[in-house]
PDB file of N, CA and C in Angstrom:
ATOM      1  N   UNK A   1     -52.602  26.691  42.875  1.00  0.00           N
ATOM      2  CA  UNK A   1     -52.324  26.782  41.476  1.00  0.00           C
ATOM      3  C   UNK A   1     -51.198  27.769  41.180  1.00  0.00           C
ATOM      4  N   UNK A   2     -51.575  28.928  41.624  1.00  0.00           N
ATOM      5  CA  UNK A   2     -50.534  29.911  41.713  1.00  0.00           C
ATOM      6  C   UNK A   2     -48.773  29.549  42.199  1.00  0.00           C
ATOM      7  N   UNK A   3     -49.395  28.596  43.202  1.00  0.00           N
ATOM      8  CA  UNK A   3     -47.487  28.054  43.725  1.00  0.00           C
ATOM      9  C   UNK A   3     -46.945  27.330  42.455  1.00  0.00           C
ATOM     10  N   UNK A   4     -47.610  26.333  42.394  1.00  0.00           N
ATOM     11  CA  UNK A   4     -46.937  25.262  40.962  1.00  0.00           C
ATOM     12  C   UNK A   4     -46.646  26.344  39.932  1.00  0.00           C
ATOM     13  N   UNK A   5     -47.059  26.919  39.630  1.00  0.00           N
ATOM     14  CA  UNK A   5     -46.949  27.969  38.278  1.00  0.00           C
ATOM     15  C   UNK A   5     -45.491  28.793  38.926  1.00  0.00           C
ATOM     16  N   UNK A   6     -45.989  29.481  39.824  1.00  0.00           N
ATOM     17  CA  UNK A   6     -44.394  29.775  40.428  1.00  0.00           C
ATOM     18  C   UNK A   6     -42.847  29.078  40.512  1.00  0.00           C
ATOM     19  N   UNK A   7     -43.211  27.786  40.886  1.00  0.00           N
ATOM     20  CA  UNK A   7     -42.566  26.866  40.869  1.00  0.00           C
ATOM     21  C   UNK A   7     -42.102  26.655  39.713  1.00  0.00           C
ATOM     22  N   UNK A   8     -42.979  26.126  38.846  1.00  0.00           N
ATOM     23  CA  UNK A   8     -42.410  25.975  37.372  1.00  0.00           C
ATOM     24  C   UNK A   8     -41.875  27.194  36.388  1.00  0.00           C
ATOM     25  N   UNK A   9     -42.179  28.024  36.733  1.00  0.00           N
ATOM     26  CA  UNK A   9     -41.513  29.581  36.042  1.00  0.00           C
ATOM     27  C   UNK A   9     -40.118  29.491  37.091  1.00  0.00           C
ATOM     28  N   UNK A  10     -39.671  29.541  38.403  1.00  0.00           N
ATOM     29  CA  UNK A  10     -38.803  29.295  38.953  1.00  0.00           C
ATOM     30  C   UNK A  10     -37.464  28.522  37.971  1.00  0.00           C
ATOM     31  N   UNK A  11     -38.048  27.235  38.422  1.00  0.00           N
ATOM     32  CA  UNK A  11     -37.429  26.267  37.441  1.00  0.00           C
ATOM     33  C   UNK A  11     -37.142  26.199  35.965  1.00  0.00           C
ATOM     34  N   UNK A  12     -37.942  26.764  35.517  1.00  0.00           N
ATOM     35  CA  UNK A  12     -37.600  26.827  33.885  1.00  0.00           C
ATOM     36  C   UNK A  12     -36.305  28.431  34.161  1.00  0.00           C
ATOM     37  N   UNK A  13     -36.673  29.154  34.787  1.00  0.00           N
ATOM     38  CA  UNK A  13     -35.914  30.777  35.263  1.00  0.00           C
ATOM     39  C   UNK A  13     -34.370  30.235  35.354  1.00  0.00           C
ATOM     40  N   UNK A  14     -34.210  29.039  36.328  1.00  0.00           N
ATOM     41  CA  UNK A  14     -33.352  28.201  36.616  1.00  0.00           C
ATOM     42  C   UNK A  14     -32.825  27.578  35.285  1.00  0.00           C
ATOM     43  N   UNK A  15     -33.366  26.780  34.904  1.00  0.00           N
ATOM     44  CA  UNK A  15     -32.989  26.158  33.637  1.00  0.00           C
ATOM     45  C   UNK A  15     -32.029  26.658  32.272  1.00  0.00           C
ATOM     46  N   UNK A  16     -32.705  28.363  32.376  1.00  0.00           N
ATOM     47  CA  UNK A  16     -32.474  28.847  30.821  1.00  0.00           C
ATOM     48  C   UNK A  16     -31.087  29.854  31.841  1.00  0.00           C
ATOM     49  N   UNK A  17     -31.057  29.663  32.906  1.00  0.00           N
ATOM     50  CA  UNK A  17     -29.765  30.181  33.482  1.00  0.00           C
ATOM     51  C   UNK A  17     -28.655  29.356  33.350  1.00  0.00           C
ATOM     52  N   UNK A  18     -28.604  27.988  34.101  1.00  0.00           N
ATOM     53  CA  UNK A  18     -27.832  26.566  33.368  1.00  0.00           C
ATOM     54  C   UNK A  18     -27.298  26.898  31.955  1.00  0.00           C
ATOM     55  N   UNK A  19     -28.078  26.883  31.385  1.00  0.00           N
ATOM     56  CA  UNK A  19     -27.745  26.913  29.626  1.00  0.00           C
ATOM     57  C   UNK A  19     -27.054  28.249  29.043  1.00  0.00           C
ATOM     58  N   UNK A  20     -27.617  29.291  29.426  1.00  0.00           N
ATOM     59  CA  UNK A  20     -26.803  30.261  29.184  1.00  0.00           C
ATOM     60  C   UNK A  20     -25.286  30.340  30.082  1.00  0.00           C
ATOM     61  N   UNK A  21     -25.126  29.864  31.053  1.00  0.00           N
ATOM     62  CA  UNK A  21     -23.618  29.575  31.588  1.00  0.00           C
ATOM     63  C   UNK A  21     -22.655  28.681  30.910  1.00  0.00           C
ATOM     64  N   UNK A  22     -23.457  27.658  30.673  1.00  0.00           N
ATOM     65  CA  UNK A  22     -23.023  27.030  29.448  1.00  0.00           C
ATOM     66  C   UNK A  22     -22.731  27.141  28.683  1.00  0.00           C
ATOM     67  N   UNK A  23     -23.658  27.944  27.609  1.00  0.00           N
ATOM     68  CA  UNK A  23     -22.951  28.611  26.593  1.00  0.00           C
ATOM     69  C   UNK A  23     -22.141  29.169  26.494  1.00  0.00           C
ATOM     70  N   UNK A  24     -22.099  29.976  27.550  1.00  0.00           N
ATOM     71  CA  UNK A  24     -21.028  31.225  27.428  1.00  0.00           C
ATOM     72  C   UNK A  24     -19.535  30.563  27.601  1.00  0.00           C
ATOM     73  N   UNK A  25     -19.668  29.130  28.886  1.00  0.00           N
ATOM     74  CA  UNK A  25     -18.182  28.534  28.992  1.00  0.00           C
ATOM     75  C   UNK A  25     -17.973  27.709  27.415  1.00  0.00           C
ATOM     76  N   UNK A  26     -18.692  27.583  27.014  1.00  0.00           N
ATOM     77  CA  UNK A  26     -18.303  26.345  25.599  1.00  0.00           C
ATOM     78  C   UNK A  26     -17.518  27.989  24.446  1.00  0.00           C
ATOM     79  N   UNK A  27     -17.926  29.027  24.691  1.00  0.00           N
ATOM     80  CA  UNK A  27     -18.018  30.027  23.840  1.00  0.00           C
ATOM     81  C   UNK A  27     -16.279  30.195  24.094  1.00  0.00           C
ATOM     82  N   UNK A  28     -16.081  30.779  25.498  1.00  0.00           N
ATOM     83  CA  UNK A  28     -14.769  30.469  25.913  1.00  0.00           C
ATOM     84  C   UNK A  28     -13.812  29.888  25.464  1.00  0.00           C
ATOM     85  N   UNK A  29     -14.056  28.561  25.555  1.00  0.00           N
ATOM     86  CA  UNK A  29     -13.210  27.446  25.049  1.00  0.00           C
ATOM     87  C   UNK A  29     -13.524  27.343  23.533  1.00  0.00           C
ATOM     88  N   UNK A  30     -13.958  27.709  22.902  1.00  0.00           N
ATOM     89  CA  UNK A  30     -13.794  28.051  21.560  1.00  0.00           C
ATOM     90  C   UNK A  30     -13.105  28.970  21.020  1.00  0.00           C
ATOM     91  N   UNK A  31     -12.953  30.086  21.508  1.00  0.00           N
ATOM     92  CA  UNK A  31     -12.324  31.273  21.693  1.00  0.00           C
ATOM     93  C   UNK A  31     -10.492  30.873  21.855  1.00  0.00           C
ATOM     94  N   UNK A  32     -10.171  30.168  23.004  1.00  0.00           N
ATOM     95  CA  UNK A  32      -9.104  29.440  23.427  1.00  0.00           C
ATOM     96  C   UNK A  32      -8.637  28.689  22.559  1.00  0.00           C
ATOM     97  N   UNK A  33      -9.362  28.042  21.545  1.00  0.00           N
ATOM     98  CA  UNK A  33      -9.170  27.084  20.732  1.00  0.00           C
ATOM     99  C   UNK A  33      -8.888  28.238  19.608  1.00  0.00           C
ATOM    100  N   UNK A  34      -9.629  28.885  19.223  1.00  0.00           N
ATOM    101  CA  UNK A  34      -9.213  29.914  17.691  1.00  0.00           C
ATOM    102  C   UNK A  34      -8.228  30.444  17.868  1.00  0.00           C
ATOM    103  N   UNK A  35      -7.462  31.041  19.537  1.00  0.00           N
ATOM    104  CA  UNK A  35      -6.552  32.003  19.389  1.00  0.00           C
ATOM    105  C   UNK A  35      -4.860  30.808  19.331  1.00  0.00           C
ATOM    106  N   UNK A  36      -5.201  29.412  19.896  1.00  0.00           N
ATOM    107  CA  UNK A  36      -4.635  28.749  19.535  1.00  0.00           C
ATOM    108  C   UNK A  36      -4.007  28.044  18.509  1.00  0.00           C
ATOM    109  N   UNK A  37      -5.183  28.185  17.524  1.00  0.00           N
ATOM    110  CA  UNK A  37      -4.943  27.808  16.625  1.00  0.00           C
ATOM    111  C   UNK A  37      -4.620  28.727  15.568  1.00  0.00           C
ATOM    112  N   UNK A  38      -4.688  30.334  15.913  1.00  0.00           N
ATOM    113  CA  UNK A  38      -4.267  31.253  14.570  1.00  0.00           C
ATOM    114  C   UNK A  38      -2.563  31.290  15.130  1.00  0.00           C
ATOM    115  N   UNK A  39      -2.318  31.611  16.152  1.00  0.00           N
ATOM    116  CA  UNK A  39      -1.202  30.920  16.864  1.00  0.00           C
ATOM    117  C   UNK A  39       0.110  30.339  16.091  1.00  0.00           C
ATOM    118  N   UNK A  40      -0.435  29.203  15.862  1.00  0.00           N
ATOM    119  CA  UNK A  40       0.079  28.098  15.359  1.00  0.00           C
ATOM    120  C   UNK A  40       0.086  28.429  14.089  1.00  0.00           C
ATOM    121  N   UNK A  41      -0.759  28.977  13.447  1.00  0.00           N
ATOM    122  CA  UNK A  41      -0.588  29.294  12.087  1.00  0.00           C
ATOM    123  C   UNK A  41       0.421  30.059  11.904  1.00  0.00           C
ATOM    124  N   UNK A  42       0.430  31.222  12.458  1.00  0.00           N
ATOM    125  CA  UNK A  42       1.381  32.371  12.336  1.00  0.00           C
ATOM    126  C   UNK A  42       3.157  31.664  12.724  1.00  0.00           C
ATOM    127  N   UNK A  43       2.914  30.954  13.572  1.00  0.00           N
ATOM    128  CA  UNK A  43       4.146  30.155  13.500  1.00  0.00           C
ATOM    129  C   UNK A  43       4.902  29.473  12.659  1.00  0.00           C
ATOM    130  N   UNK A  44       3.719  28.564  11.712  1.00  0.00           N
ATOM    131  CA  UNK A  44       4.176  27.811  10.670  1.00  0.00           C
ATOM    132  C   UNK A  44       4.550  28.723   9.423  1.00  0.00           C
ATOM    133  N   UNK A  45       4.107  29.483   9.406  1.00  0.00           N
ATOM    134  CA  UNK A  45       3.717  30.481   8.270  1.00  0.00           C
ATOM    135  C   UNK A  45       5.181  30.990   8.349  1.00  0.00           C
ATOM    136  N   UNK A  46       6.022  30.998   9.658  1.00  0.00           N
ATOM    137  CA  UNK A  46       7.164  31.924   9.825  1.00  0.00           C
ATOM    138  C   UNK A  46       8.629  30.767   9.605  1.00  0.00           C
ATOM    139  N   UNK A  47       7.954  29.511   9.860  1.00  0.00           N
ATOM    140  CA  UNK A  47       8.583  28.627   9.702  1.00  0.00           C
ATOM    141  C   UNK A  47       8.710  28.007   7.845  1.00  0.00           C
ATOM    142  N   UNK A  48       7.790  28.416   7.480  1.00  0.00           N
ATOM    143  CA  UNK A  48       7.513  28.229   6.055  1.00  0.00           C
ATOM    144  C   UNK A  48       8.520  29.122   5.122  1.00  0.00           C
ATOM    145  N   UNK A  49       8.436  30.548   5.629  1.00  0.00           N
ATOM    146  CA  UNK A  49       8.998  31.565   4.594  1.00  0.00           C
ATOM    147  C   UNK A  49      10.344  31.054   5.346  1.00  0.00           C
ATOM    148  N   UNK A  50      11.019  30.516   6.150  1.00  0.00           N
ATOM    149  CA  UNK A  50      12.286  30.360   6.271  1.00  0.00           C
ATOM    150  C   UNK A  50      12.892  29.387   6.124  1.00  0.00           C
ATOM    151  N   UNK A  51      12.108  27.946   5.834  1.00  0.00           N
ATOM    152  CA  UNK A  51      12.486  26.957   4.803  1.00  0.00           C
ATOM    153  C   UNK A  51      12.235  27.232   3.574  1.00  0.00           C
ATOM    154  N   UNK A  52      11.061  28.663   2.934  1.00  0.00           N
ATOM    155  CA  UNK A  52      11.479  28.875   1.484  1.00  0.00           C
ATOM    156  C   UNK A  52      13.395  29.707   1.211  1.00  0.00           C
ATOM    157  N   UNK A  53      13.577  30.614   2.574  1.00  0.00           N
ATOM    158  CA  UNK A  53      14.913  31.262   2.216  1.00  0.00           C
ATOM    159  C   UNK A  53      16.053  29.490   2.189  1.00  0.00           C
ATOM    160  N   UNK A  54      15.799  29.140   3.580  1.00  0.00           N
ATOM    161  CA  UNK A  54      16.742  28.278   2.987  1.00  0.00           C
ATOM    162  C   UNK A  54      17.284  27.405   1.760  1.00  0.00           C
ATOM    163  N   UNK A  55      15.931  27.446   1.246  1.00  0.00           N
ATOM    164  CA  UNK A  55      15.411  26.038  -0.130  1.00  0.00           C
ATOM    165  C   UNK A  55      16.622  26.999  -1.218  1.00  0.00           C
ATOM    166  N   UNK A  56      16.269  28.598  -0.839  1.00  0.00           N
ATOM    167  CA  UNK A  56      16.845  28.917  -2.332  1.00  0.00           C
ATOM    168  C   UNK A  56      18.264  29.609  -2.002  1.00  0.00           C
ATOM    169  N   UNK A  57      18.893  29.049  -0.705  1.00  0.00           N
ATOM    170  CA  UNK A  57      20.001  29.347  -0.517  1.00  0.00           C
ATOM    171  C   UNK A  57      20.961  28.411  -1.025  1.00  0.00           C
ATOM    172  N   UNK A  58      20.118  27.300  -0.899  1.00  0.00           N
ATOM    173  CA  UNK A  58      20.759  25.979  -0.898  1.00  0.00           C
ATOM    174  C   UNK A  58      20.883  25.271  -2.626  1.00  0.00           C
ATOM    175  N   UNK A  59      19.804  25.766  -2.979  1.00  0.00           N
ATOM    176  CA  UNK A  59      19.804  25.410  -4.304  1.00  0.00           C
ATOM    177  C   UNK A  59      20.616  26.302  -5.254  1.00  0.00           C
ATOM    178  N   UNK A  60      21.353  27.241  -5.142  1.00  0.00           N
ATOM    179  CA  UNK A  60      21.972  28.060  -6.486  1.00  0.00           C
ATOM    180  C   UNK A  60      23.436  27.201  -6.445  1.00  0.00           C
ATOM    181  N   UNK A  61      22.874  27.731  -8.100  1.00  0.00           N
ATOM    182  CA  UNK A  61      24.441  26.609  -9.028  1.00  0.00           C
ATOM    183  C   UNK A  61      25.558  27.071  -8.215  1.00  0.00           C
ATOM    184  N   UNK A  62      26.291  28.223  -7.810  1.00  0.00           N
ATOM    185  CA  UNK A  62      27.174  28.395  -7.256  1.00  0.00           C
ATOM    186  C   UNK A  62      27.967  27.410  -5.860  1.00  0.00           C
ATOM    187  N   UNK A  63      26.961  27.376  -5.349  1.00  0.00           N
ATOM    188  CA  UNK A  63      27.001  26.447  -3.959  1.00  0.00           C
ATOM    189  C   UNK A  63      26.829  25.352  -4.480  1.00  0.00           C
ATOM    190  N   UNK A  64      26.178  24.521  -4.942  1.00  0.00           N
ATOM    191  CA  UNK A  64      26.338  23.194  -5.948  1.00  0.00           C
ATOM    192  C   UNK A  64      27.342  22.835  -6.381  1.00  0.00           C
ATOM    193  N   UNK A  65      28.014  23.783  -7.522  1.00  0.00           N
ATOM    194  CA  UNK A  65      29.115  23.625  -7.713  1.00  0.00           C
ATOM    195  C   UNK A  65      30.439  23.486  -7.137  1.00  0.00           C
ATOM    196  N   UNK A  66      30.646  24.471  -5.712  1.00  0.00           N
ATOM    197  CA  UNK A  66      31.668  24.486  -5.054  1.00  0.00           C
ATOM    198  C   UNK A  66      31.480  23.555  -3.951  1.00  0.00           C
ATOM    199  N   UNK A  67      30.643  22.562  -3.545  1.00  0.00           N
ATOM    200  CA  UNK A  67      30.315  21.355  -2.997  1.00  0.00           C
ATOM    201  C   UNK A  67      30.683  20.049  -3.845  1.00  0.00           C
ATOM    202  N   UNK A  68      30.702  20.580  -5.346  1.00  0.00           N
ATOM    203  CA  UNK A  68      30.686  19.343  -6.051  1.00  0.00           C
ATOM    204  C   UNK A  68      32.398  19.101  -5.570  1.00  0.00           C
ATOM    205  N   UNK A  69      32.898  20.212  -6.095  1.00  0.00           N
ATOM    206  CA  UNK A  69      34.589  20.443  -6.649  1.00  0.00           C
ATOM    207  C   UNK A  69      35.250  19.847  -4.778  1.00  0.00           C
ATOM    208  N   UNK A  70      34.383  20.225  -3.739  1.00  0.00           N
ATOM    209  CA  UNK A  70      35.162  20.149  -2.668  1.00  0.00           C
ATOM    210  C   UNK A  70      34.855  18.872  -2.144  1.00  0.00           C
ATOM    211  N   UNK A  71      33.595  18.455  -1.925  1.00  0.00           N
ATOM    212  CA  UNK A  71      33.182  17.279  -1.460  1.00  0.00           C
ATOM    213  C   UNK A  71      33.265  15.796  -1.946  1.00  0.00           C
ATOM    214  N   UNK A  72      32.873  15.581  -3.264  1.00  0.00           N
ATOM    215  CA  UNK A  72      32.710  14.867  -4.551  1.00  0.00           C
ATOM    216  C   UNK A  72      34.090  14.621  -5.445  1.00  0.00           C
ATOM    217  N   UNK A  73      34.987  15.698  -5.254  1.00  0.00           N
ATOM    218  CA  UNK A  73      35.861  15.748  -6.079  1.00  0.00           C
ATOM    219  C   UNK A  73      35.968  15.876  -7.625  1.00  0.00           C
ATOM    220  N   UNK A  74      34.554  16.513  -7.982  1.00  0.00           N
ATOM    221  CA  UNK A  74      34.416  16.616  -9.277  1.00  0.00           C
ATOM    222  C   UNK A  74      35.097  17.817 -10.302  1.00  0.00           C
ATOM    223  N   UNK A  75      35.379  17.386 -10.901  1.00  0.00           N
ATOM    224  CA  UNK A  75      35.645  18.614 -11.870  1.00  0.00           C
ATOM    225  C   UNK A  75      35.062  19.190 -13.063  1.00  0.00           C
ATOM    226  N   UNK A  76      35.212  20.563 -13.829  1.00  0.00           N
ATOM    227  CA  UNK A  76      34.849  20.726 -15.153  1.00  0.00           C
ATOM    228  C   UNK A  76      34.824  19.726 -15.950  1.00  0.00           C
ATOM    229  N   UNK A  77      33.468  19.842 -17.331  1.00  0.00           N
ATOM    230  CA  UNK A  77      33.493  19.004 -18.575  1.00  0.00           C
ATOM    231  C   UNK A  77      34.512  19.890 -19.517  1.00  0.00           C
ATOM    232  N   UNK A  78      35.248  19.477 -19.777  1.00  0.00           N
ATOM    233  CA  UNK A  78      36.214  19.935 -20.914  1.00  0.00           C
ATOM    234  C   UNK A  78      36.303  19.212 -22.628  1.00  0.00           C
ATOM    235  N   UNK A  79      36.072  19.546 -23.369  1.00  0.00           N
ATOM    236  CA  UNK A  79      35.907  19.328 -24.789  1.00  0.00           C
ATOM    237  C   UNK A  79      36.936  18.040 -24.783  1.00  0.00           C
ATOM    238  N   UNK A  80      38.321  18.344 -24.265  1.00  0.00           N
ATOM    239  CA  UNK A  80      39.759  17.154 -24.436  1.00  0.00           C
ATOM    240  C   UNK A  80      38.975  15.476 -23.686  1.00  0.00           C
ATOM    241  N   UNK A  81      38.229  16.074 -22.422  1.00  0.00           N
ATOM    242  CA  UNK A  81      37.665  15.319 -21.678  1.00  0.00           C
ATOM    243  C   UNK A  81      36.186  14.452 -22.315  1.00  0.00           C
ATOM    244  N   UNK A  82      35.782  14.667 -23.400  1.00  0.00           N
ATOM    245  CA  UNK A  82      34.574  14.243 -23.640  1.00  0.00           C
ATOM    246  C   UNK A  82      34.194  13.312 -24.847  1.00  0.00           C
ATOM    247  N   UNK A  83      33.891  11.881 -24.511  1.00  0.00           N
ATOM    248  CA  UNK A  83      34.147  10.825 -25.216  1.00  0.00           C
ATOM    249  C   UNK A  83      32.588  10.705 -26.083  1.00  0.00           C
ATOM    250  N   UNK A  84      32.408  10.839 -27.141  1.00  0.00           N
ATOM    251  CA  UNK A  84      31.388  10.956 -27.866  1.00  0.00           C
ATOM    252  C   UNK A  84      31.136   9.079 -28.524  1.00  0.00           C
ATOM    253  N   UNK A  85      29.678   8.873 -28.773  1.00  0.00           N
ATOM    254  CA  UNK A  85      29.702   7.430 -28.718  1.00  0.00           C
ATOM    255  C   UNK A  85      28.921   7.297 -29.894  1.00  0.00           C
ATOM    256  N   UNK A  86      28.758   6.702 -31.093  1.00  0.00           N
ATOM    257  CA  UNK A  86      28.185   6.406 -32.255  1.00  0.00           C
ATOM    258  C   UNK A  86      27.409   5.174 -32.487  1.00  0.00           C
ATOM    259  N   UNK A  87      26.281   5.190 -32.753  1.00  0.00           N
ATOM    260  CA  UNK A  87      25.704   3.896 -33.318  1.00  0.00           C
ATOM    261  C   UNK A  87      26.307   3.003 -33.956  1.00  0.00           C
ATOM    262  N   UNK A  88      26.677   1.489 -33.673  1.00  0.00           N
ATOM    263  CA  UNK A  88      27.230   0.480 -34.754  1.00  0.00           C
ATOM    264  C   UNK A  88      28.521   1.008 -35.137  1.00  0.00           C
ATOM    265  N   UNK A  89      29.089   2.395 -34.381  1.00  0.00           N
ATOM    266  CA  UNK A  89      30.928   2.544 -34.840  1.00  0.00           C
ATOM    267  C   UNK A  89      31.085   2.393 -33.861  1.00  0.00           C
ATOM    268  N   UNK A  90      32.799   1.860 -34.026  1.00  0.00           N
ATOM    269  CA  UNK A  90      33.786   1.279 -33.321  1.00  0.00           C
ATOM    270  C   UNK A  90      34.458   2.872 -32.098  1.00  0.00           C
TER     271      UNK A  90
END
């Protein structure tokens, strides 16, 4: 009686050893996975604030404007330049 009881305390001794190795590797790889993934955050995050500098480099009237005049060939609205249009007049 005494052996089987041994036996089975053995085995279960065994068992809850399995599982706690287990745990601890799944714990690991979770771990691997969070530092991966804050990681990646901190990356985007750096990638973010430097498509916000670009967004507002790119957007001021100044640079707009001197793209229009060089690229586009556009010029100033001038008062001489500006054809006004009336309802039902000629």
């Amino acid at each position: 009686m005494t052996g089987r009881l041994n036996f089975l305390l053995t085995a279960l001794l065994v068992g809850c050893a399995l599982s706690l190795v287990n745990a601890q590797y799944q714990a690991r790889e979770l771990f691997i996975e969070l530092e991966r993934a804050q990681s990646l955050g901190r990356q985007l995050d750096v990638e973010w604030a430097q498509l916000q500098l670009d967004q507002s480099t790119l957007g001021k009237n100044a640079r707009i404007e001197m793209i229009a005049r060089r690229d586009l060939n556009m010029i100033s609205l001038t008062p001489q330049r500006t054809q006004y249009l009336t309802v039902g007049g000629k």
